[in-house]
Protein backbone atom coordinates (compact mmCIF):
# COMPACT_ATOMS: atom_id res chain seq x y z
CA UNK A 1 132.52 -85.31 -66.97
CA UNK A 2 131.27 -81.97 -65.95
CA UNK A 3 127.90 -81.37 -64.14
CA UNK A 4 125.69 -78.44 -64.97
CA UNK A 5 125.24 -76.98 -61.49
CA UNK A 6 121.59 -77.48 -60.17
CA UNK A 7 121.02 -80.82 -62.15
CA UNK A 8 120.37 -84.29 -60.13
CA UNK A 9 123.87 -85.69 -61.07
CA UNK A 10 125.59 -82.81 -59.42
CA UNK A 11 123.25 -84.07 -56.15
CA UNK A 12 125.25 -87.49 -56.74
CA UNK A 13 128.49 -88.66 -54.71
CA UNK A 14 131.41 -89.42 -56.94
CA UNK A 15 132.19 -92.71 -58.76
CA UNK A 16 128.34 -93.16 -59.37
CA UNK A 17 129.16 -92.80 -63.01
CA UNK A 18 126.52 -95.21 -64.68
CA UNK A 19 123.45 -93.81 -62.38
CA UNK A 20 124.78 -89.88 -63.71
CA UNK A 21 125.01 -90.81 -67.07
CA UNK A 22 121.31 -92.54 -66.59
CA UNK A 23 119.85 -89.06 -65.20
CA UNK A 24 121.66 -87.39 -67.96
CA UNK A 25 119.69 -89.44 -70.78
CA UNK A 26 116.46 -88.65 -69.00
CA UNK A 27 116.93 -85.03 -69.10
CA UNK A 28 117.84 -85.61 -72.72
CA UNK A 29 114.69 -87.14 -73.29
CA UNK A 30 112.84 -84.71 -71.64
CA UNK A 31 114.34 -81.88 -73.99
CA UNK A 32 113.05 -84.00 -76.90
CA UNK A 33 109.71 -84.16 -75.92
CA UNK A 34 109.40 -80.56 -75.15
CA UNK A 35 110.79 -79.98 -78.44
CA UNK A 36 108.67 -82.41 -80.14
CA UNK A 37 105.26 -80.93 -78.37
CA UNK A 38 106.48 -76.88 -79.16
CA UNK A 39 107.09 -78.70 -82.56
CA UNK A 40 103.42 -79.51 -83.04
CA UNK A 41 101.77 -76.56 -81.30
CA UNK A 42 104.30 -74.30 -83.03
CA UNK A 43 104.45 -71.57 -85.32
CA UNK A 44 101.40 -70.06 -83.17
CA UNK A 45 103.55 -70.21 -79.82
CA UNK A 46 106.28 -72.23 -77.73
CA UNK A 47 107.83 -72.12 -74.29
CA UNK A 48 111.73 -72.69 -74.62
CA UNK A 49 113.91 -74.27 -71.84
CA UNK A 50 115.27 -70.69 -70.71
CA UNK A 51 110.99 -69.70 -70.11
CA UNK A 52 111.37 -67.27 -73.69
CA UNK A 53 108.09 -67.46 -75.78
CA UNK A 54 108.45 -68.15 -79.54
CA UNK A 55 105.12 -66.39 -81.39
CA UNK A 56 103.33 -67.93 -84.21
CA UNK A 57 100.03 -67.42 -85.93
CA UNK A 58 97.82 -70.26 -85.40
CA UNK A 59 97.07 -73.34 -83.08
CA UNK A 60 95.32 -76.79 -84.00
CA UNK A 61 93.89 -78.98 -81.84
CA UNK A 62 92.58 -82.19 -83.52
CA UNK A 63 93.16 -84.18 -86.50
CA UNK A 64 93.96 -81.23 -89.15
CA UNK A 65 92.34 -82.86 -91.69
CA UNK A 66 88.60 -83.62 -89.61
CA UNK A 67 87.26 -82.51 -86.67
CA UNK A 68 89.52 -80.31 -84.77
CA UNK A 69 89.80 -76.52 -83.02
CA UNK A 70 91.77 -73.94 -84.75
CA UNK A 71 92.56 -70.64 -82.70
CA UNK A 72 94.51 -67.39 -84.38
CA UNK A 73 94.10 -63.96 -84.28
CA UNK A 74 91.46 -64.14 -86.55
CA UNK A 75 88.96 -65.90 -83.80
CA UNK A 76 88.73 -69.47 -82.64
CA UNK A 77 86.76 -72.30 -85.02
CA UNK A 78 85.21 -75.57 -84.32
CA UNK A 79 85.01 -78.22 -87.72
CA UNK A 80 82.79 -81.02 -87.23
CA UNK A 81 84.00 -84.15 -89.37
CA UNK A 82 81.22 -83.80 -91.62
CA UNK A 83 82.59 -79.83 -92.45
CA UNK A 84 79.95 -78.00 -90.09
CA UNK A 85 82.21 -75.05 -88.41
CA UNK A 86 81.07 -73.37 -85.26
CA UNK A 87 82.86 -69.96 -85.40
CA UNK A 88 83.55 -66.57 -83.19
CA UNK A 89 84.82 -64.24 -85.41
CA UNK A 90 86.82 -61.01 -83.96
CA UNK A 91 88.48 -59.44 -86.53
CA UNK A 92 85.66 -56.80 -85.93
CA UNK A 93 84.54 -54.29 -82.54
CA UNK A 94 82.03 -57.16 -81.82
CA UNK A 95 82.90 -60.80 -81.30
CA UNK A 96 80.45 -62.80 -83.79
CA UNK A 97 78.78 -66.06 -83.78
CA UNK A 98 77.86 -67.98 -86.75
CA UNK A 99 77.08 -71.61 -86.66
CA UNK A 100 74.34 -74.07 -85.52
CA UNK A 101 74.16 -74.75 -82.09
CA UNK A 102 72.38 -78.17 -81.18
CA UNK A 103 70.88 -79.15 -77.67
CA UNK A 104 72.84 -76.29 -75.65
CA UNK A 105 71.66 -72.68 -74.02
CA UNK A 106 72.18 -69.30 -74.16
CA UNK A 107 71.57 -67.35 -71.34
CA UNK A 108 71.83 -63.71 -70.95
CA UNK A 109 73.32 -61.60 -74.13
CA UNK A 110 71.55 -61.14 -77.43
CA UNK A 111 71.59 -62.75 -80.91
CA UNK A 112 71.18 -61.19 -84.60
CA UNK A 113 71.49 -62.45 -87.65
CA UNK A 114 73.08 -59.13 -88.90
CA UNK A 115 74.49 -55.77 -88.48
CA UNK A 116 72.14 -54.00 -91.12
CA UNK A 117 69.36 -54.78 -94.18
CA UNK A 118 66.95 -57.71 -93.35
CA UNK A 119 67.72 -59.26 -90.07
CA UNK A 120 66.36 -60.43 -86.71
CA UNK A 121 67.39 -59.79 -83.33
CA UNK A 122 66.84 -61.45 -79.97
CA UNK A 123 67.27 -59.79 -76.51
CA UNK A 124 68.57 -56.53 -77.70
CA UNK A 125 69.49 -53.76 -75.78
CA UNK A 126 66.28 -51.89 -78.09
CA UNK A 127 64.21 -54.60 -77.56
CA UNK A 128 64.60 -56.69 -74.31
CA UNK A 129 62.27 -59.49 -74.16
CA UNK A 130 61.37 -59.21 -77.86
CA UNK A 131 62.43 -60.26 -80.82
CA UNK A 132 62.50 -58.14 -83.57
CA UNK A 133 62.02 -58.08 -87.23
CA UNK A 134 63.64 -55.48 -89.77
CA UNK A 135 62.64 -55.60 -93.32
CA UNK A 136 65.77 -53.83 -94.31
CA UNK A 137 63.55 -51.25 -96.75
CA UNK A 138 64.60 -47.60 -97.13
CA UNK A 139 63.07 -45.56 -94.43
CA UNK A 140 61.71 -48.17 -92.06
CA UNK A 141 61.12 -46.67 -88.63
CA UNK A 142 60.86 -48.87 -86.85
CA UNK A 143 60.91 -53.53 -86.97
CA UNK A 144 58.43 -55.07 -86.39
CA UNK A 145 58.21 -56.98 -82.59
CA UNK A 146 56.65 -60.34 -80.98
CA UNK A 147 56.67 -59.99 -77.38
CA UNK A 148 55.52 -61.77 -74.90
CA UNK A 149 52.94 -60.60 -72.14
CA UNK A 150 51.96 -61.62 -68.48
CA UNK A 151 49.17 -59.93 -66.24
CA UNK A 152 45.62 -60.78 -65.70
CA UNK A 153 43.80 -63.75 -66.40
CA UNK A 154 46.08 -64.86 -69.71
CA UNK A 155 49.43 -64.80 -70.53
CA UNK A 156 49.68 -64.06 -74.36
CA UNK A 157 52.22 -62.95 -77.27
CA UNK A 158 51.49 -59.64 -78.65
CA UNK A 159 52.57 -59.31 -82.20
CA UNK A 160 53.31 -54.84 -83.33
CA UNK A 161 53.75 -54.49 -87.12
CA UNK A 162 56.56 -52.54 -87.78
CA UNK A 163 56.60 -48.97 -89.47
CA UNK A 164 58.12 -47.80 -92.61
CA UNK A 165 57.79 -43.75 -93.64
CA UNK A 166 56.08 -43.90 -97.74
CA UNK A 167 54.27 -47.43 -96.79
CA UNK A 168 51.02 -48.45 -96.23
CA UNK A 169 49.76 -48.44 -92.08
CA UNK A 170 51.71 -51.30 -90.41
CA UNK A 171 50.19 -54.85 -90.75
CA UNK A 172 50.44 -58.35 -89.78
CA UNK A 173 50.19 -61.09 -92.08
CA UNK A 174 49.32 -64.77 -91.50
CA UNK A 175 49.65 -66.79 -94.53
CA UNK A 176 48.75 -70.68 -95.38
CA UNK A 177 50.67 -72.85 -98.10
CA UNK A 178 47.56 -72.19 -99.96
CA UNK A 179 48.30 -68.51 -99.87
CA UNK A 180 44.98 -68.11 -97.48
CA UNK A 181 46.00 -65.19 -95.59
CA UNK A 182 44.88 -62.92 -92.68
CA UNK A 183 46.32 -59.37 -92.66
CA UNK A 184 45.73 -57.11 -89.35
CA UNK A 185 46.46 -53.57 -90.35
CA UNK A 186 45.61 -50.35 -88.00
CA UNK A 187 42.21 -49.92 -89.01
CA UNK A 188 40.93 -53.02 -90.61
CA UNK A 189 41.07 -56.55 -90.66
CA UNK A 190 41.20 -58.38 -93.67
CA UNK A 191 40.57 -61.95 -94.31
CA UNK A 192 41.28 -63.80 -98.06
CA UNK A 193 40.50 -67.36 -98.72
CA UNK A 194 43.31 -67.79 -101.48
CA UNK A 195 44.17 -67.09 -104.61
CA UNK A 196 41.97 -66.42 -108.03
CA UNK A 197 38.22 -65.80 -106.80
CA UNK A 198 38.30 -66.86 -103.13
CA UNK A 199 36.08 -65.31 -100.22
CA UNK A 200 37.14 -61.88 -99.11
CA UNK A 201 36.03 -60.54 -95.96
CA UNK A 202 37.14 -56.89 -94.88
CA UNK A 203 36.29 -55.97 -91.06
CA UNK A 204 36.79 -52.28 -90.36
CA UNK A 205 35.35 -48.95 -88.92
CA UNK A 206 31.41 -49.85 -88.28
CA UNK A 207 31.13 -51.83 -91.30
CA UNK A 208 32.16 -55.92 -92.90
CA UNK A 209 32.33 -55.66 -96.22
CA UNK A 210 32.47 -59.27 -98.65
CA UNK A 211 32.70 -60.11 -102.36
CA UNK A 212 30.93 -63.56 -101.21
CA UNK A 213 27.40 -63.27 -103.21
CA UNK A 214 25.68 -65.41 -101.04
CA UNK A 215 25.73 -66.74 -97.64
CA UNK A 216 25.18 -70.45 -98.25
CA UNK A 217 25.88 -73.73 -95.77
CA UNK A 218 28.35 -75.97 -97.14
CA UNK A 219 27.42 -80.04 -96.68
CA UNK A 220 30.23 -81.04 -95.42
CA UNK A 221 30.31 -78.59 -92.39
CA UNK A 222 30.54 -80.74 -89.02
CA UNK A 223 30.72 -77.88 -86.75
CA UNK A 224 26.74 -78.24 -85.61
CA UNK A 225 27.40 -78.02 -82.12
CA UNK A 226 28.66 -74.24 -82.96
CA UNK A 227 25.21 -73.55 -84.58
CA UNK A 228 22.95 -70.51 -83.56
CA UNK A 229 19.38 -71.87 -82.71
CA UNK A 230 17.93 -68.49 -83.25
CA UNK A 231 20.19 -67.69 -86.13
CA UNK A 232 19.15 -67.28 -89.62
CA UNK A 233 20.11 -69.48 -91.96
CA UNK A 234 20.49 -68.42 -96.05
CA UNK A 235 19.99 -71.46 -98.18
CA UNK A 236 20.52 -71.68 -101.59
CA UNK A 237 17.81 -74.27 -102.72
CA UNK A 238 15.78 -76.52 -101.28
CA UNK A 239 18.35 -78.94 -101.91
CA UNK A 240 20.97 -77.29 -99.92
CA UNK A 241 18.22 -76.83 -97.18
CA UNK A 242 17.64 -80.13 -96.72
CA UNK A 243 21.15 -81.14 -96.33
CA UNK A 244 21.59 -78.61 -93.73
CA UNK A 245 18.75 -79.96 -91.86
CA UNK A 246 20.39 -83.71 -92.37
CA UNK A 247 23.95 -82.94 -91.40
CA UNK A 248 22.00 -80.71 -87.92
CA UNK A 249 20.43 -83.58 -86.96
CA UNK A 250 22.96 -86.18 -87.73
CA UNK A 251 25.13 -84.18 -85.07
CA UNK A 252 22.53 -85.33 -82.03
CA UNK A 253 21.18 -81.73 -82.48
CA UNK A 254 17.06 -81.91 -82.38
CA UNK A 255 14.84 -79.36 -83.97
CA UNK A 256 11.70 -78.18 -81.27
CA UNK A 257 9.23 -75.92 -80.89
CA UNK A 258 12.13 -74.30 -78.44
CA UNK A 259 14.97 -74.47 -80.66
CA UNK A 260 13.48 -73.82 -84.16
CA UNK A 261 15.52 -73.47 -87.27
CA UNK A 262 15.44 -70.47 -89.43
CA UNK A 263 15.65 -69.96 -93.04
CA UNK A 264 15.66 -67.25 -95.81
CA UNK A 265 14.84 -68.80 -98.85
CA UNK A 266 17.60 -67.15 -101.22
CA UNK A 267 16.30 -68.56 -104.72
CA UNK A 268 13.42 -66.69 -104.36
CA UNK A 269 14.30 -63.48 -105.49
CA UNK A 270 10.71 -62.22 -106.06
CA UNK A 271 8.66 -62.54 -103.44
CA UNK A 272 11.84 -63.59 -101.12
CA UNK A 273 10.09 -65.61 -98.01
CA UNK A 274 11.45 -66.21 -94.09
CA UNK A 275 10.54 -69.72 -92.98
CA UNK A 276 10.64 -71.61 -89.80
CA UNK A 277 10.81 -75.38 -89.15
CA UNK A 278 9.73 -77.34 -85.88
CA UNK A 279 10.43 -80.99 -87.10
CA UNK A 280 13.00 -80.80 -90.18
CA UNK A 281 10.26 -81.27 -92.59
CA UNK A 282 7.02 -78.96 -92.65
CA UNK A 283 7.96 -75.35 -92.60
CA UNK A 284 6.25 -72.40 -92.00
CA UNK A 285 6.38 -68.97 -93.74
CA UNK A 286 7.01 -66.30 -91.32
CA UNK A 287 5.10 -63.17 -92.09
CA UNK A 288 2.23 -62.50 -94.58
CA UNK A 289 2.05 -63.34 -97.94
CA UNK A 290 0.94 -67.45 -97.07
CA UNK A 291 3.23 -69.99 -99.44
CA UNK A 292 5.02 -68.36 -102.14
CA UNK A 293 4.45 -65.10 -100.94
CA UNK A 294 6.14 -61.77 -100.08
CA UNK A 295 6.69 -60.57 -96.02
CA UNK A 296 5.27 -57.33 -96.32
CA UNK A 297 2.96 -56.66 -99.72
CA UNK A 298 3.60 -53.42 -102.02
CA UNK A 299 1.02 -50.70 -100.60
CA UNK A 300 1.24 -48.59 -103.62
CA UNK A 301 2.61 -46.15 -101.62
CA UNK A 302 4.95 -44.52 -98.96
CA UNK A 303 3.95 -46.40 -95.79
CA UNK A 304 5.44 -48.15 -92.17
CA UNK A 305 5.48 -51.80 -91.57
CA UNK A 306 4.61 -53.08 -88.74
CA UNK A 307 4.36 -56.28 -86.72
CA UNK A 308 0.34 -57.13 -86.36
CA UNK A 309 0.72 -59.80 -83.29
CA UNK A 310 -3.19 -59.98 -83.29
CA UNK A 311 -2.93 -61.15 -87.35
CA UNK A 312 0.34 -62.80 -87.01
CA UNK A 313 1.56 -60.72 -90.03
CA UNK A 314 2.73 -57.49 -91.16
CA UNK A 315 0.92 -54.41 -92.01
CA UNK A 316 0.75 -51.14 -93.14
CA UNK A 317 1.19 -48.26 -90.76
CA UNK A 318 -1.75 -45.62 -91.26
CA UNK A 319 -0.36 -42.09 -90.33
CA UNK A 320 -3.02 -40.53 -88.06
CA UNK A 321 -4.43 -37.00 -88.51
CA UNK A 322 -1.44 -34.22 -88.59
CA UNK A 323 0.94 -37.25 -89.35
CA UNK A 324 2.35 -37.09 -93.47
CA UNK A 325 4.92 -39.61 -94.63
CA UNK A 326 7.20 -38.94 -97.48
CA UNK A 327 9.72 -41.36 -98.45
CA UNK A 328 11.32 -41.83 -95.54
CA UNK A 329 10.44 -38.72 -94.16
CA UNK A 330 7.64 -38.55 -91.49
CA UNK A 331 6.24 -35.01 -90.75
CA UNK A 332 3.90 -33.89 -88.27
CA UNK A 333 2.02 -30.66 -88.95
CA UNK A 334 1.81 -27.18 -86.83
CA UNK A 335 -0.75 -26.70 -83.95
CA UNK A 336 -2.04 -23.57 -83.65
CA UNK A 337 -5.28 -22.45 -81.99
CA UNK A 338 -7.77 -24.74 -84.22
CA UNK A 339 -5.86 -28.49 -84.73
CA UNK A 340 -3.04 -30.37 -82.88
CA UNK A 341 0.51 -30.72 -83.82
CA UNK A 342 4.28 -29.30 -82.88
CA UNK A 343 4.73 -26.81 -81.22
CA UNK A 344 7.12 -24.00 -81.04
CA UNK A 345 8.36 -22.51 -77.61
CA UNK A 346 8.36 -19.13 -77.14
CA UNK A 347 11.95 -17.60 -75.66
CA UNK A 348 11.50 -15.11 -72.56
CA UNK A 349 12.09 -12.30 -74.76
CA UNK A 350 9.03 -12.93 -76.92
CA UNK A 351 7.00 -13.66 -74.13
CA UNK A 352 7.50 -10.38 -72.59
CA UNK A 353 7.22 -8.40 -76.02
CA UNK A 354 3.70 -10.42 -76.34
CA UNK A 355 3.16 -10.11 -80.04
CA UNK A 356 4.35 -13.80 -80.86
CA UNK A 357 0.96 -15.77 -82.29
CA UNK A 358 2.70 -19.07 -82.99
CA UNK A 359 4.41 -19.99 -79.84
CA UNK A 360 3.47 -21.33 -76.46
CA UNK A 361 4.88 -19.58 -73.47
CA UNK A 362 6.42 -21.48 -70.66
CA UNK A 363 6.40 -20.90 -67.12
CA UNK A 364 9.78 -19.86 -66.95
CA UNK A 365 8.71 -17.32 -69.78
CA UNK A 366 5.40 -16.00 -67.70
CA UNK A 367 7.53 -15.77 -64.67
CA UNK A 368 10.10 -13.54 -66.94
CA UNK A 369 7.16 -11.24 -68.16
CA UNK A 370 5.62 -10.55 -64.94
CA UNK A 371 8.89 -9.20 -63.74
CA UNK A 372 9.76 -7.33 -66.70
CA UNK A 373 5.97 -5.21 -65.99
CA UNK A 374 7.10 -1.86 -64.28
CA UNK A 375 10.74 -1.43 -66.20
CA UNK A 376 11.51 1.86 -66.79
CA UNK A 377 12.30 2.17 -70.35
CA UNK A 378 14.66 5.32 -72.05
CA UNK A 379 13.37 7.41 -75.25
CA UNK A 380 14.95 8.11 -77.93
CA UNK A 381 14.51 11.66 -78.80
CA UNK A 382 14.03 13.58 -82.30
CA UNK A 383 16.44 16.71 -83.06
CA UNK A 384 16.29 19.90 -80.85
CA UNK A 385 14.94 17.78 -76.98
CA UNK A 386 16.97 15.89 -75.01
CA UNK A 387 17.33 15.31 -71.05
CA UNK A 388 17.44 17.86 -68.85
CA UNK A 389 20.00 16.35 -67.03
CA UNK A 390 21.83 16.89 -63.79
CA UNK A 391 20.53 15.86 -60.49
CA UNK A 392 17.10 15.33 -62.45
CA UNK A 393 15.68 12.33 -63.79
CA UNK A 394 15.79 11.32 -67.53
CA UNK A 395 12.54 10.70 -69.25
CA UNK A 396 11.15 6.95 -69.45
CA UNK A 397 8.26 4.72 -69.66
CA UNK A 398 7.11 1.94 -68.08
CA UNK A 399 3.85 -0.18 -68.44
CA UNK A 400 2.50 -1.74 -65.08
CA UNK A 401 0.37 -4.77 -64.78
CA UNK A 402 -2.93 -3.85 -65.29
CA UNK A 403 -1.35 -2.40 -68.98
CA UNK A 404 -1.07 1.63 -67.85
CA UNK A 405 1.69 3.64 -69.49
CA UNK A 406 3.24 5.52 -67.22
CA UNK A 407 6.09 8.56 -68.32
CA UNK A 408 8.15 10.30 -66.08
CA UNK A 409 11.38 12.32 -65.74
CA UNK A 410 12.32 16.33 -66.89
CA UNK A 411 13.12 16.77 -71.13
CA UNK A 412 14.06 20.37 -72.29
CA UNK A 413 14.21 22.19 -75.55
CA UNK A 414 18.19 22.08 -77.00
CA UNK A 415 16.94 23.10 -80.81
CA UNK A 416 15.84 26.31 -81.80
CA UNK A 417 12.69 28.54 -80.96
CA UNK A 418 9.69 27.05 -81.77
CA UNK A 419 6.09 28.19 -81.60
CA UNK A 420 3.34 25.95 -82.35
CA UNK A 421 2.68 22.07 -82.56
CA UNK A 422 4.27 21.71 -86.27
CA UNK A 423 7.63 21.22 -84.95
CA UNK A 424 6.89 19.88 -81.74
CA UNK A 425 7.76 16.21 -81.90
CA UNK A 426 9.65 14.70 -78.65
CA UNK A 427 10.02 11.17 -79.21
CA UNK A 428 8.18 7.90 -80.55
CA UNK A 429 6.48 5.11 -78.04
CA UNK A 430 6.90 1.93 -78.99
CA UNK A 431 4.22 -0.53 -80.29
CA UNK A 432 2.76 -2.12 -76.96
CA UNK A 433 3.31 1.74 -75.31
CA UNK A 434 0.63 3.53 -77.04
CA UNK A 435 -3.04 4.28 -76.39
CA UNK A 436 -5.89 3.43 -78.29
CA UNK A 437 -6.83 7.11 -79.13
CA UNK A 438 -4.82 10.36 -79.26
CA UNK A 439 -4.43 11.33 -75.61
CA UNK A 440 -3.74 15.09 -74.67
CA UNK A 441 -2.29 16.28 -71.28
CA UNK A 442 -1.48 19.24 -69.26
CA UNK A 443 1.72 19.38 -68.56
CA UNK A 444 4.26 21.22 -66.04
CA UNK A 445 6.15 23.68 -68.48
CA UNK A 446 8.46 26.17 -66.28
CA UNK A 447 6.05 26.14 -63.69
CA UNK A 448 3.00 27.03 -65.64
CA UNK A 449 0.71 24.91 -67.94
CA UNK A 450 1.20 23.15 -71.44
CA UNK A 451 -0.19 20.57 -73.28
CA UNK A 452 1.31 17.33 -74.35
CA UNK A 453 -0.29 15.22 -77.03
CA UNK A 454 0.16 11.26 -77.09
CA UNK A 455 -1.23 9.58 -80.62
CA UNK A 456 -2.12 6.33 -81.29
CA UNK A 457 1.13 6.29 -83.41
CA UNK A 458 2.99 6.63 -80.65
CA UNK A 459 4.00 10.17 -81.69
CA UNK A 460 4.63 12.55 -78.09
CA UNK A 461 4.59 16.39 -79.06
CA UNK A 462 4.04 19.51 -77.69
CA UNK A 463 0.24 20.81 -78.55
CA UNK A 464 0.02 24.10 -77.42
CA UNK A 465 0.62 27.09 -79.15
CA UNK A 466 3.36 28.35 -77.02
CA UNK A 467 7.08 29.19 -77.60
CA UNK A 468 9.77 26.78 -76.36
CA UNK A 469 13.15 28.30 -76.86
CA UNK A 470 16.71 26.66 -75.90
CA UNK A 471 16.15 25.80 -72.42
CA UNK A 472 12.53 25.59 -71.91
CA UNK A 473 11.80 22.35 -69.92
CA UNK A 474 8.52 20.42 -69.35
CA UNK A 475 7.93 17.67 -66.57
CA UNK A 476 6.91 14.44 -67.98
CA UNK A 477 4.96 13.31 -64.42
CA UNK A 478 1.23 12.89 -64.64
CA UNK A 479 1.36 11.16 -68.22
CA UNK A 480 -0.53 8.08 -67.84
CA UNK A 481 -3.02 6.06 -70.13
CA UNK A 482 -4.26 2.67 -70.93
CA UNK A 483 -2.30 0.77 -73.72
CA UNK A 484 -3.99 -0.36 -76.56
C-alpha cells in the first residue's frame, strides 16, 4: 500500500507489512482523539491536523451542569456547585468584578461597588488610601472618606463627612440598634439617647445645651473609680443620696476629711442648700442659712455676695462711700476738688488751653504746655487791615511763661480812609490772650506816634484820632501786658 511521505512506515524497510499497518492504526487513533478533544472544546475553537483554527463562541471547563469555568467573549465565569459565580465581565471599557471572594488578596488596583448613584470605592485613583462613600443624592460634592493616619504619638482613622450643595453642613453619624446615635457636624456635636423622650445633649460654640431636667446619679452606676472627689453631685432625694453614697463606698472608695463628697440638694427648690459629707452619714450645709436654709439670704436689695472666711458664710457686700450698685451695675462717682472718685484725663490739648476744671493733667500733658509757652500765634483780621507783607513779619501773639502777652510783626490799612477810633478795629485776642483791664499803647505809625487800645474783650483798635488811609502801616512791637 502507499505511504504518505514523512510518516514512520515510509521510515520502514519493505516486507514489514504487519509492523506498517500497526503504525498506521496508531496514527488513526491519534486523529480520533484529536477529533474527539476539538469535539468537546469546540464550537469556541479547534486546532485541525493541517495547524487551521476553527472559531467558536464559548469554552467549558468542568462538569456543565456544576462547578465548572466558562470563557467567551462576553468575560470568563467561575460556578461553584452550590450556584455562587465569580465573574469578570468585559463587555464594557472596564473589566468588572462581581462575586465573593473568600480567604484570598488583592493587592494593588481599586474596588467599587458601582459606576454611579450610591456606591463605595476602595483605593481609587481620587482617593488613594481611602475609602469612600457616595450617597448618590443630586448635587453631592463631594463622598464622604475614612482614612487612615500615621504621625506622632497615635496612629488613628480620621472619618470627613461628605458634602452635598442644598444640605445641611456635613456630619457623621454613629448609630446603636437602639437608634442611640452620635452625630458630629461642623460646628456642633450632638448626642441622643434614643428614640421618644431620651437625653439630648448638644455641644457647640461656647455653650452644652440638654433637655435632661435634672442631673441625677443612677443606682446602678459602677463606674466609682471615674468619680470626681471635688465634684458636685445633684441628688434627687435623700433616697437617691444615700444610694450614691452606698454604691461609692461599696466600690473600695472611702469618704475623708481629704476626699469629701459634695451634694446639691435638688428637691429643695426653696431655700436650695450645698452640703458636704466626711463619713457617708452626717452632712454639713455649706454656706449660711444653718439646716434647711438658703446660701446667701435675700438682702432686700441690690447687693454683692461674698465669701466671709472669718464667719464661715456668705455676706452682703457694703458699697463704700462713692461706690452705688444698681442691678448689676456698679458705679463709682466723679472726684473733683472736694470727694474721691474717677477721674478723667486731660488730653495735651486741654492742658495747654488751661480752661478744663474736670480733668487731671498728666506729665506728658505739663511737659506739652510748657513747650507750647512762647508760640507765636497768627490773627485773624476784621475788613480793611491785613499784613503788611513782604520781607516783613506778619502780626502774632505769643504768651511767655510768667503769662505776658507779647504782639509783634507790621499790619497796614487795605480798607478805606478812616479817621477816628469808631472804625478802628484790627483783630480779636483770644480768651487766655487778654488783659485784665483795657490797655492803651503808643505805637510806631509811619514813623511817628499812635495809639493802640487792647480791651479786656480782647478787642485791638486804633485809639487815636488820626487818619489811616490805604497803606498806612503801624508796628505791632512794644505791645506787651499781663494776661488775665
Amino acid at each position: 500500500m502507499p505511504q504518505q511521505p514523512g510518516s514512520p512506515a515510509a521510515k520502514m524497510p519493505p516486507g514489514e507489512d504487519a509492523l506498517i499497518r500497526r503504525i498506521q492504526e496508531l496514527e488513526r487513533a491519534q486523529r480520533e482523539d484529536r477529533a474527539a478533544a476539538a469535539a468537546t472544546v469546540a464550537p469556541w475553537a479547534a486546532r485541525t491536523d493541517d495547524g487551521a483554527v476553527a472559531a467558536g463562541t464559548q469554552a467549558i471547563f468542568g462538569d456543565p451542569g456544576a462547578s465548572r469555568v466558562e470563557l467567551d467573549s462576553a468575560g470568563l465565569r467561575k460556578y461553584a456547585t452550590d450556584g455562587t459565580t465569580v465573574q469578570v465581565d468585559l463587555t464594557g471599557e472596564v473589566a468588572a468584578f462581581s462575586g465573593l471572594i473568600t480567604g484570598s488578596e488583592i493587592v494593588g488596583g481599586s474596588l467599587r461597588t458601582g459606576d454611579t448613584g450610591q456606591r463605595v470605592e476602595i483605593g481609587t485613583p481620587d482617593g488613594p488610601g481611602e475609602v469612600l462613600f457616595y450617597s448618590g443624592m443630586a448635587g453631592e460634592v463631594s463622598p464622604a472618606r475614612m482614612r487612615a493616619i500615621t504621625g506622632g504619638t497615635f496612629g488613628r482613622v480620621r472619618f470627613i463627612g461628605g458634602e452635598i450643595t442644598g444640605k445641611r453642613t456635613p456630619e457623621i453619624r454613629l448609630d446603636t440598634n437602639d437608634d442611640s446615635h452620635i452625630y458630629f457636624l461642623s460646628d456642633h456635636v450632638w448626642i441622643n439617647e434614643g428614640t421618644g423622650s431620651g437625653a439630648t445633649l448638644r455641644i457647640g460654640g461656647d455653650t452644652i445645651d440638654t433637655n435632661i431636667p435634672t442631673l441625677e446619679r443612677a443606682a446602678s452606676t459602677s463606674w466609682t473609680d471615674w468619680y470626681l472627689t471635688r465634684r458636685i453631685n445633684v441628688v434627687a432625694n435623700s433616697t437617691e443620696r444615700a444610694a450614691f453614697i452606698a454604691d461609692y463606698t461599696d466600690n473600695g472608695r472611702t469618704i475623708t476629711a481629704a476626699s469629701p463628697l459634695f451634694f446639691w440638694k435638688a428637691d429643695e427648690a426653696a431655700g436650695s442648700q450645698l452640703q458636704s459629707t466626711v463619713d457617708g452619714t452626717t452632712f454639713a450645709t455649706i454656706g449660711g442659712g444653718g439646716s434647711g436654709g438658703p446660701l446667701f439670704a435675700d438682702p432686700g436689695s441690690d447687693k454683692i455676695a461674698f465669701w466671709d472666711d472669718s464667719a464661715g458664710a456668705f455676706a452682703a457686700l457694703t458699697p463704700s462711700t462713692g461706690l452705688t450698685l444698681t442691678g448689676t451695675d456698679l458705679t463709682v462717682r466723679s472726684a473733683s476738688d472736694t470727694q474721691t472718685g474717677i477721674v478723667e484725663l486731660a488730653t495735651s490739648a486741654e492742658t495747654i488751653t488751661g480752661t478744663d476744671t474736670t480733668r487731671a493733667v498728666t506729665p506728658a500733658g505739663v511737659k506739652a504746655a510748657i513747650t507750647a509757652i512762647g508760640a507765636s500765634t497768627g490773627v485773624s483780621y476784621s475788613a480793611g487791615w491785613a499784613d503788611y507783607g513782604g520781607a516783613f513779619s506778619p502780626a502774632t501773639w505769643y504768651k511767655d511763661k510768667d503769662g505776658w502777652i507779647r504782639l509783634s510783626g507790621l499790619l497796614k490799612r487795605t480798607g478805606a480812609t478812616i479817621t477816628g477810633a469808631a472804625s478802628g478795629t484790627i483783630f480779636t485776642l483770644p480768651v487766655g490772650a487778654r488783659p485784665a483791664g483795657n490797655e492803651t499803647f503808643v505805637m510806631n505809625k509811619e514813623s511817628s506816634a499812635a495809639f493802640c487800645q487792647v480791651g479786656s474783650d480782647g478787642i485791638v483798635q486804633v485809639a487815636a484820632f488820626l487818619t489811616w488811609s490805604p497803606g498806612s502801616y503801624m508796628y505791632l512791637g512794644g505791645c506787651q501786658f499781663k494776661a488775665a
